[in-house]
N, C-alpha and C. Protein backbone atom coordinates (compact mmCIF):
# COMPACT_ATOMS: atom_id res chain seq x y z
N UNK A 1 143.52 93.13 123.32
CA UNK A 1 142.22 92.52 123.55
C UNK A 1 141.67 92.01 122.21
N UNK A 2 141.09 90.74 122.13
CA UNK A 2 140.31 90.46 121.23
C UNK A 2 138.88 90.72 121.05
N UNK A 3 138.77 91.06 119.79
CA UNK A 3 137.62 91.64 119.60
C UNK A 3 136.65 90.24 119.32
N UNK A 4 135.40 90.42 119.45
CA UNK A 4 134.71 89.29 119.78
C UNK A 4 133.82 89.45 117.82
N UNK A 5 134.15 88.83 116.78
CA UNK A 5 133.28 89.38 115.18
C UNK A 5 132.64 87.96 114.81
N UNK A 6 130.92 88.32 114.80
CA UNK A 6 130.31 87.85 114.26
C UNK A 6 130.98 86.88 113.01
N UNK A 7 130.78 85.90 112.56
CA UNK A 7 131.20 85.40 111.36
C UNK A 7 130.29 85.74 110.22
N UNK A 8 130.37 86.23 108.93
CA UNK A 8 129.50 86.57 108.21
C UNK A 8 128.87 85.14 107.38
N UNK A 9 127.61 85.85 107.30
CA UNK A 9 126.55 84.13 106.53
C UNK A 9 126.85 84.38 105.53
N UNK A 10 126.35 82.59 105.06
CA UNK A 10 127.56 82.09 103.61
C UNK A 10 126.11 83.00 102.81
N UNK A 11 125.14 83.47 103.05
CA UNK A 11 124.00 83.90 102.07
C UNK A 11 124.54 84.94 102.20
N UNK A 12 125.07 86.03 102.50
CA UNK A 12 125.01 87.63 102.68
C UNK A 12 125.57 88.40 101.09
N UNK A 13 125.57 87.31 100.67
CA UNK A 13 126.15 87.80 99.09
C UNK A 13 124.89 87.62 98.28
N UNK A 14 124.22 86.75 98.46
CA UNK A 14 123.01 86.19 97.72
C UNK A 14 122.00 87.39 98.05
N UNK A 15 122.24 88.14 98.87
CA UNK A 15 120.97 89.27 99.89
C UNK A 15 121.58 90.25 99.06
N UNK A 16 122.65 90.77 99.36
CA UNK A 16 123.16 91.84 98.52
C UNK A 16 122.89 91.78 96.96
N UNK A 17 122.85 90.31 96.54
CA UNK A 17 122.62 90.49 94.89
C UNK A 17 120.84 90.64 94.73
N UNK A 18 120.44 90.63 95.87
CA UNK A 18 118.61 90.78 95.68
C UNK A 18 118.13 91.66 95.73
N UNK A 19 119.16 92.38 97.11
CA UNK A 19 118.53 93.43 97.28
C UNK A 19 119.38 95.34 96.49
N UNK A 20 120.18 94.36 95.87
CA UNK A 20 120.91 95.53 95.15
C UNK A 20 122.48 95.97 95.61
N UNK A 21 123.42 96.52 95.10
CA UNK A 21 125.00 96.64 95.42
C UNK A 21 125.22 98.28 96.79
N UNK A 22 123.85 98.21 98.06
CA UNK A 22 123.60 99.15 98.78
C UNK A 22 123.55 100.14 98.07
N UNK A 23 124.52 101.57 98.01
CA UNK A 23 123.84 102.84 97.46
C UNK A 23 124.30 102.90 96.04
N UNK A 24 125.08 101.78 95.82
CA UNK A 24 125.60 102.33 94.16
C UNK A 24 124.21 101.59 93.23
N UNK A 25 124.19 102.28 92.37
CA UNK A 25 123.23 101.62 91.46
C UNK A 25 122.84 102.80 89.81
N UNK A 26 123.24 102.08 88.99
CA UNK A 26 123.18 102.89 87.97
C UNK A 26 121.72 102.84 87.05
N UNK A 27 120.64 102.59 88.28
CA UNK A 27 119.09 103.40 87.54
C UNK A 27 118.86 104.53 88.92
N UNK A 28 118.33 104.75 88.53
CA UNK A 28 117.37 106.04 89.14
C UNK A 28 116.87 106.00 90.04
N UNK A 29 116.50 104.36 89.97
CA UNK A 29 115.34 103.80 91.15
C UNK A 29 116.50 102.57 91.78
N UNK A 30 117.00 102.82 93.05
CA UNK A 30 118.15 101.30 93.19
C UNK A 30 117.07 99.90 93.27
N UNK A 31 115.70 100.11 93.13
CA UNK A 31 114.48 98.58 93.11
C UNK A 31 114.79 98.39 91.64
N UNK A 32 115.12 98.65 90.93
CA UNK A 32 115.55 98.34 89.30
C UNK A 32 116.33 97.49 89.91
N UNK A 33 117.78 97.25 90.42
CA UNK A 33 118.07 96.39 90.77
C UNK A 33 117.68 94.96 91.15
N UNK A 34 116.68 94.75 91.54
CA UNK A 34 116.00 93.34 92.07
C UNK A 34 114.98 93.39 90.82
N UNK A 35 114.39 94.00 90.57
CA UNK A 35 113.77 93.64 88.81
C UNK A 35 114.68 93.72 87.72
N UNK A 36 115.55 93.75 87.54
CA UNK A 36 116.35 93.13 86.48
C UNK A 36 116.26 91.61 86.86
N UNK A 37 117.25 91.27 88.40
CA UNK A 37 117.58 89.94 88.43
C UNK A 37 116.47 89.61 88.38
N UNK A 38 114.97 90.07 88.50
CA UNK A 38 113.79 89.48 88.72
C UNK A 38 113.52 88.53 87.49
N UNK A 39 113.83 89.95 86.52
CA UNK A 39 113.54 89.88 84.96
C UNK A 39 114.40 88.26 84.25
N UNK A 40 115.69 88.87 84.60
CA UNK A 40 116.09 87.47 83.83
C UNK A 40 115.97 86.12 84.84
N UNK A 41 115.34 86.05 86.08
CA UNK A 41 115.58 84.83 86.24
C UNK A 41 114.35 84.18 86.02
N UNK A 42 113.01 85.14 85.65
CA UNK A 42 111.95 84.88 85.15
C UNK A 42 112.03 84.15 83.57
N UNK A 43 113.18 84.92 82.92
CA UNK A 43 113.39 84.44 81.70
C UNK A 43 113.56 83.25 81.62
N UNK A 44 114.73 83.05 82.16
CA UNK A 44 115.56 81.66 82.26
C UNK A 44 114.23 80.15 82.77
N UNK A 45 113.24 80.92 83.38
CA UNK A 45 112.02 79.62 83.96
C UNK A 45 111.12 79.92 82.34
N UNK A 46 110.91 80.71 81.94
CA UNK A 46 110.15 80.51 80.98
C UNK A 46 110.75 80.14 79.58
N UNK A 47 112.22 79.70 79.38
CA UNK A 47 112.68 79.17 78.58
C UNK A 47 112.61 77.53 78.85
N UNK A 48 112.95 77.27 80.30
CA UNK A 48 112.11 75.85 80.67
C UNK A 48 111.05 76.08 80.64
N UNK A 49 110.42 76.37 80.82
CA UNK A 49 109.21 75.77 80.80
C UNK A 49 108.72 75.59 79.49
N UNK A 50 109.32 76.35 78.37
CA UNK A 50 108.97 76.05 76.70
C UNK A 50 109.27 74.66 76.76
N UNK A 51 110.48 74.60 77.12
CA UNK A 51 111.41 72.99 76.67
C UNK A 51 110.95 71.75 76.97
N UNK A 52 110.09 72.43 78.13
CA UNK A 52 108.55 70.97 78.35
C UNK A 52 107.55 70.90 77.92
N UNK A 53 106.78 71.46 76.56
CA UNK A 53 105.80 71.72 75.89
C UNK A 53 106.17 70.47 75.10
N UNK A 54 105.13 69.95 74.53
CA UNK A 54 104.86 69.08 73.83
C UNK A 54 105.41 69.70 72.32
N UNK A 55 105.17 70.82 72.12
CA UNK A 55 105.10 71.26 70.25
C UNK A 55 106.24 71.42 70.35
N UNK A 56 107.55 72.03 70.90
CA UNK A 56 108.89 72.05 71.22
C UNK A 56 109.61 70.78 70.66
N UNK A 57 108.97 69.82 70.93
CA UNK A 57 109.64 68.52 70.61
C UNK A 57 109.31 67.86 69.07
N UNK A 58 108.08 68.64 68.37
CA UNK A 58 108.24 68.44 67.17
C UNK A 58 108.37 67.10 66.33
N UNK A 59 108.32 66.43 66.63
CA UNK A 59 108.40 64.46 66.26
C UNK A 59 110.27 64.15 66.15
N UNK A 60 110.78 65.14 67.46
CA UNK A 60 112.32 64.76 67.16
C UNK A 60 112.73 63.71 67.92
N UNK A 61 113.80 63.16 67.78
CA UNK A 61 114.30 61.59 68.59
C UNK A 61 114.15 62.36 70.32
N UNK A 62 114.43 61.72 71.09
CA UNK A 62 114.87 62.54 72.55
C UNK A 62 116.22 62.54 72.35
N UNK A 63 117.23 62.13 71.80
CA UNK A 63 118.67 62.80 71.91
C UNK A 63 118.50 64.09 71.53
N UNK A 64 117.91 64.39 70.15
CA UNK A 64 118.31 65.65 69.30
C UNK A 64 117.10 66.27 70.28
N UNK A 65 115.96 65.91 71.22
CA UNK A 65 115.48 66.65 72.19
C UNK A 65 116.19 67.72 73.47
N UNK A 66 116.26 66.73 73.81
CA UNK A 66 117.62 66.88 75.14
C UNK A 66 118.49 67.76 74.69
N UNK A 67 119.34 67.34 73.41
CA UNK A 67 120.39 68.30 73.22
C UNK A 67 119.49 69.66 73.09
N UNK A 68 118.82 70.09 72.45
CA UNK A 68 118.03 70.98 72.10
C UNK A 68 118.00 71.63 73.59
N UNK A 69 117.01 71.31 74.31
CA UNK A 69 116.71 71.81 75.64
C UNK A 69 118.05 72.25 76.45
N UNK A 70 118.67 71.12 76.18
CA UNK A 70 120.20 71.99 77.33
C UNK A 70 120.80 73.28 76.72
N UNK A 71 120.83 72.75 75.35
CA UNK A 71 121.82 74.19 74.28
C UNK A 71 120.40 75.63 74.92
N UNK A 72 119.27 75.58 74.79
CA UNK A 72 118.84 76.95 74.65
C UNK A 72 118.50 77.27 76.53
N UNK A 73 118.67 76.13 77.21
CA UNK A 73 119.16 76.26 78.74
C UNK A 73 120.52 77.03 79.33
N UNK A 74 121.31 76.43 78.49
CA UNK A 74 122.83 76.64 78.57
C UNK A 74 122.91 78.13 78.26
N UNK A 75 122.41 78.35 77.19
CA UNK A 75 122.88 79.93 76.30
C UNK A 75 121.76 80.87 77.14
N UNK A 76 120.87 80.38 77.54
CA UNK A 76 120.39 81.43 78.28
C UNK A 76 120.68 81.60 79.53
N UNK A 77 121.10 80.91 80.22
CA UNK A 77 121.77 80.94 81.66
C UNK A 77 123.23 81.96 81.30
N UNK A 78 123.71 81.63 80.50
CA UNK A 78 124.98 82.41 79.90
C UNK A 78 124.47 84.03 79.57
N UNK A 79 123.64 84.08 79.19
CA UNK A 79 123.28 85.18 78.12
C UNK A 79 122.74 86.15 79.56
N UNK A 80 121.90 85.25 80.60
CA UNK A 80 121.32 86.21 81.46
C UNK A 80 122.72 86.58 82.84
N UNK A 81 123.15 85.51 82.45
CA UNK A 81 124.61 86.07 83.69
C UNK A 81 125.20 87.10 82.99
N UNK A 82 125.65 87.18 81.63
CA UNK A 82 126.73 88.34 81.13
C UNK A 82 125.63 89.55 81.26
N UNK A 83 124.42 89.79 80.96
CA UNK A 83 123.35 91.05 81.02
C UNK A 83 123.74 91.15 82.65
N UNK A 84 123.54 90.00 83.31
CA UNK A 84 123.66 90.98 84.83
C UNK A 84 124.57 91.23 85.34
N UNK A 85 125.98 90.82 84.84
CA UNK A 85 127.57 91.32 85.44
C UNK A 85 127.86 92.43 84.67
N UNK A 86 127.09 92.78 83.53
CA UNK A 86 127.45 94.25 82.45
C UNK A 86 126.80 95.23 83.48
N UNK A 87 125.54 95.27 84.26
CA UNK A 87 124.92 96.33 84.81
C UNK A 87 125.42 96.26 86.35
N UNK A 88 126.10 94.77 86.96
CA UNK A 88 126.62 95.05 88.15
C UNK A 88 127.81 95.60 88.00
N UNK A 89 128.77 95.96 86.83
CA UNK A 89 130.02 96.29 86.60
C UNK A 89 129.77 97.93 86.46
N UNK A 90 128.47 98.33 85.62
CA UNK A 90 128.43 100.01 85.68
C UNK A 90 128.38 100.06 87.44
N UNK A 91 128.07 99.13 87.94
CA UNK A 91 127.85 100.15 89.06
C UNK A 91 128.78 100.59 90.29
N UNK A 92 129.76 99.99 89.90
CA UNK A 92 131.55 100.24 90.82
C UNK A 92 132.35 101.00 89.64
């Protein structure tokens, strides 16, 4: 007999990374989990949002602008993914 299985949603990974890796979790509190990712993805908007300030740009051309804005875009998108695969890795 065939069994009749739900197909799983393409989000159910995106839920699990919000709402935490279910019972494993290496704080105390498994809601540390969703405030970390809270934390850095708050970061990552308030590094844009510097990069659209007027004083940021300093009387520079917009190339050496642009480049500017992507490099400290880039390294922080980088910087906040490796912080959150180091604390999703303690936790398996």
């Amino acid at each position: 007999m065939i069994e009749d299985r739900k197909r799983p949603s393409r989000l159910s990974g995106f839920r699990v990374c919000l709402r935490g890796n279910g019972n494993a979790s290496t704080f105390a509190n498994p809601a540390w989990d969703f405030y970390l990712t809270a934390m850095l993805f708050g970061w990552l908007v308030l590094v844009v949002l510097e990069q659209t300030l007027s004083i940021t740009r300093r009387g520079r051309g917009r190339a050496h602008f642009a480049l500017r804005a992507a490099s400290a875009i880039t390294l922080t998108t980088i910087a906040s993914c490796g912080l959150f695969v180091n604390v999703a890795v303690l936790c398996h």
